[in-house]
C-alpha atoms as a PDB file:
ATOM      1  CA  UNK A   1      -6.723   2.162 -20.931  1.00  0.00           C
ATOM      2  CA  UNK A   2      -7.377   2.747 -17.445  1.00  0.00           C
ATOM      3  CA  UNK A   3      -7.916   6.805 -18.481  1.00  0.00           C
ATOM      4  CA  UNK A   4     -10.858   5.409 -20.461  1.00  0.00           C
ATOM      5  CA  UNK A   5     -12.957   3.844 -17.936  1.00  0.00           C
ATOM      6  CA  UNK A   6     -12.040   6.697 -15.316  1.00  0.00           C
ATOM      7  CA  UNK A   7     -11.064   9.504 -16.912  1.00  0.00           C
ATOM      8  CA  UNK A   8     -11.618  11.113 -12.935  1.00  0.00           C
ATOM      9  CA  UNK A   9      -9.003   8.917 -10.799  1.00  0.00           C
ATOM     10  CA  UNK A  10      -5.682  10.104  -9.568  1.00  0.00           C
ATOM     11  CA  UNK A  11      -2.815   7.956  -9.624  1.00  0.00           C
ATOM     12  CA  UNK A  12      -1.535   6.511  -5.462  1.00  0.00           C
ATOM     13  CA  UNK A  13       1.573   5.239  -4.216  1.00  0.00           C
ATOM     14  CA  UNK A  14       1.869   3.865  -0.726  1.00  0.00           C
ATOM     15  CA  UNK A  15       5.274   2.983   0.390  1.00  0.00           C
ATOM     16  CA  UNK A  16       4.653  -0.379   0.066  1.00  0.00           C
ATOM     17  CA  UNK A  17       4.667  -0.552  -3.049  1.00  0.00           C
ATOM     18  CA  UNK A  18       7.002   2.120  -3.799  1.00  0.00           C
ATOM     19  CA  UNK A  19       9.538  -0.060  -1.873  1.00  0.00           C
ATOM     20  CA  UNK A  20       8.551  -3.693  -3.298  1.00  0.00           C
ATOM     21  CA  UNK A  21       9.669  -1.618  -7.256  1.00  0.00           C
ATOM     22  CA  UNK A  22      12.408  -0.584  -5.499  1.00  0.00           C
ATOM     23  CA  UNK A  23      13.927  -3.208  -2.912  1.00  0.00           C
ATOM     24  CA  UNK A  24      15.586  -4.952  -6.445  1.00  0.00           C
ATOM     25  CA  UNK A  25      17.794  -1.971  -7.937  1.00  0.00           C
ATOM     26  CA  UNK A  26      18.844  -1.221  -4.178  1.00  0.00           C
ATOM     27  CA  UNK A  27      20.039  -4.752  -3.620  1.00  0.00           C
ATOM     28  CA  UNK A  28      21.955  -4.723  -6.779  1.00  0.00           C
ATOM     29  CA  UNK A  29      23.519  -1.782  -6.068  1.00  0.00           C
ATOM     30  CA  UNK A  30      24.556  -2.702  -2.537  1.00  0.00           C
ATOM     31  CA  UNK A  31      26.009  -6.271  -3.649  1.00  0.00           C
ATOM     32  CA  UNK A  32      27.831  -3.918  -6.279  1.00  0.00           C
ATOM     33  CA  UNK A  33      29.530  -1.656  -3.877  1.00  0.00           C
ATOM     34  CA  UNK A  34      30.344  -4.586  -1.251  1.00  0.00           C
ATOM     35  CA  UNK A  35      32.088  -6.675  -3.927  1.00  0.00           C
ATOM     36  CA  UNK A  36      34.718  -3.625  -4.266  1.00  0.00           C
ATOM     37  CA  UNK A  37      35.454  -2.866  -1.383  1.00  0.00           C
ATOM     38  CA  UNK A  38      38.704  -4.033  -0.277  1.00  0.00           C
ATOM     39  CA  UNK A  39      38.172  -4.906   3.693  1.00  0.00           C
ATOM     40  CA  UNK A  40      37.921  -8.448   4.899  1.00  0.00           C
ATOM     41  CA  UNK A  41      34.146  -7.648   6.062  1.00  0.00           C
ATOM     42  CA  UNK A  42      33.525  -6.437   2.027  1.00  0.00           C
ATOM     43  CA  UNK A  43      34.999 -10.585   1.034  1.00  0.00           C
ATOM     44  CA  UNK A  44      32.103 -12.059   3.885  1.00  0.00           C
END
């Protein structure tokens, strides 16, 4: 849709936003890997 009304613009990214998308999957998989570990500091 946006292609329509300007067929000329380039897609941006500014880290912001890059890290707000993904901030989620990087929590998940840090809460992952802490939950197997097998020191006391992973069972905190």
């Amino acid at each position: 849709m946006g292609e329509r009304f300007f067929p000329n613009a380039t897609v941006a990214a500014d880290k912001f936003r890059v890290l707000w998308l993904l901030t989620p999957a990087i929590s998940r998989h840090r809460k992952a890997n802490t939950d197997q570990r097998s020191s006391p500091a992973g069972r905190l």
